[in-house]
Protein backbone atom coordinates (compact mmCIF):
# COMPACT_ATOMS: atom_id res chain seq x y z
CA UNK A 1 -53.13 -88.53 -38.01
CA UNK A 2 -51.55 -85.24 -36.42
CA UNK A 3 -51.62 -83.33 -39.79
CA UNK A 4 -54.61 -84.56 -40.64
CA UNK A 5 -56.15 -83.13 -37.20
CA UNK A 6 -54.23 -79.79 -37.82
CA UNK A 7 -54.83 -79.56 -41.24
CA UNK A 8 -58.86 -80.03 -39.66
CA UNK A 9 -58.47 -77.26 -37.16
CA UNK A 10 -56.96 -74.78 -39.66
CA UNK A 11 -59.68 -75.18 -41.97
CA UNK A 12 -62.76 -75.13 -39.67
CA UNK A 13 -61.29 -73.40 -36.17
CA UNK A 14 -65.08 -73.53 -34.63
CA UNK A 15 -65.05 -77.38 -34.36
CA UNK A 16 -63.86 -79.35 -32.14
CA UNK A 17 -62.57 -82.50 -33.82
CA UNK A 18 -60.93 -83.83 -30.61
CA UNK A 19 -64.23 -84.57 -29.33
CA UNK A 20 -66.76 -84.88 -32.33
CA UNK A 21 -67.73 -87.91 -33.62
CA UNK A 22 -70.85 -87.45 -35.73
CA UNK A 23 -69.76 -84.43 -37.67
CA UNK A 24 -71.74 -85.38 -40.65
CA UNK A 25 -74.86 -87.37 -39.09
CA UNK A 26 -75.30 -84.50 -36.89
CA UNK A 27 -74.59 -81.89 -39.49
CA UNK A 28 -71.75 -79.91 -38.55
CA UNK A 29 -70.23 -80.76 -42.12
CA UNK A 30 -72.01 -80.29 -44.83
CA UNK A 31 -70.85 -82.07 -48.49
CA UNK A 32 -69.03 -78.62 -49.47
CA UNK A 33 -66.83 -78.70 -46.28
CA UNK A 34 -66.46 -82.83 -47.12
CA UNK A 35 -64.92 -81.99 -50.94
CA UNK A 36 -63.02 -79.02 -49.36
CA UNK A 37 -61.87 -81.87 -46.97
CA UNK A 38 -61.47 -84.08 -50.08
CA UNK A 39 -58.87 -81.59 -51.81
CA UNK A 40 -56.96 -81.03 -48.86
CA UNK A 41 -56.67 -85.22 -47.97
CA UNK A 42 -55.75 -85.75 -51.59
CA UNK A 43 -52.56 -83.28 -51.81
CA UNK A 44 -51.86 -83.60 -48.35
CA UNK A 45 -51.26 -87.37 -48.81
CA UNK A 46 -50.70 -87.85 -52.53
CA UNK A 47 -53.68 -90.17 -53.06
CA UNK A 48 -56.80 -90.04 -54.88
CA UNK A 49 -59.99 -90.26 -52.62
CA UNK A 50 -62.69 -92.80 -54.70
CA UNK A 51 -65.93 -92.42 -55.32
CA UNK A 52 -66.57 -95.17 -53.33
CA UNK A 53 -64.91 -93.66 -49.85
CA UNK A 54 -67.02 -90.24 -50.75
CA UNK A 55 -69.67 -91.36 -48.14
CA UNK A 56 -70.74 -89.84 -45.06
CA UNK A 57 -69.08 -92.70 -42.70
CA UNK A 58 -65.70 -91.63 -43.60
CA UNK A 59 -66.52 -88.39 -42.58
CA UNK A 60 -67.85 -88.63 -39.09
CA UNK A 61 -64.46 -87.96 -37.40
CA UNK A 62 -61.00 -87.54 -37.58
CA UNK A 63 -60.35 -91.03 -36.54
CA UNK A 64 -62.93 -92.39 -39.52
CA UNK A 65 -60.86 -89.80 -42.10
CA UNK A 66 -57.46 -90.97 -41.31
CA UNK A 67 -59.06 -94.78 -41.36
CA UNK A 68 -60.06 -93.69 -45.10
CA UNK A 69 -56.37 -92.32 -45.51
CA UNK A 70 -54.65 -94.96 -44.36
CA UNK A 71 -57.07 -97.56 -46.76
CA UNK A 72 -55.84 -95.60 -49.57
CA UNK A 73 -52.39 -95.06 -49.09
């Protein structure tokens, strides 16, 4: 989950993804940052993100990401 978090911070140094845990609900992503996200999870790990994991709840915070990541590993 460390190199996901990193990879997070990197790509969007304003949030705080330590404490967030309604990034999308609350609209601090939007769906462009979510398939930049997307790309990133998919090379970083090897694995093809579904249509069925492209939904908001997987998205809400680091911990709900690498939940997704793990699923699909």
């Amino acid at each position: 989950m460390e190199e996901l978090k990193a990879m997070l911070k990197d790509k969007f140094p304003a949030i705080d993804f330590d404490r967030e845990k309604t990034l999308m609900s609350s609209g601090i992503l939007d769906s462009m940052a979510v398939v930049a996200i997307i790309a990133e999870i998919e090379e970083m790990f090897g694995i093809s993100v579904t249509m069925e994991y492209i939904q908001p709840k997987y998205f809400e915070s680091v911990e709900t990401m690498w939940e997704m990541v793990e699923e699909l590993q």
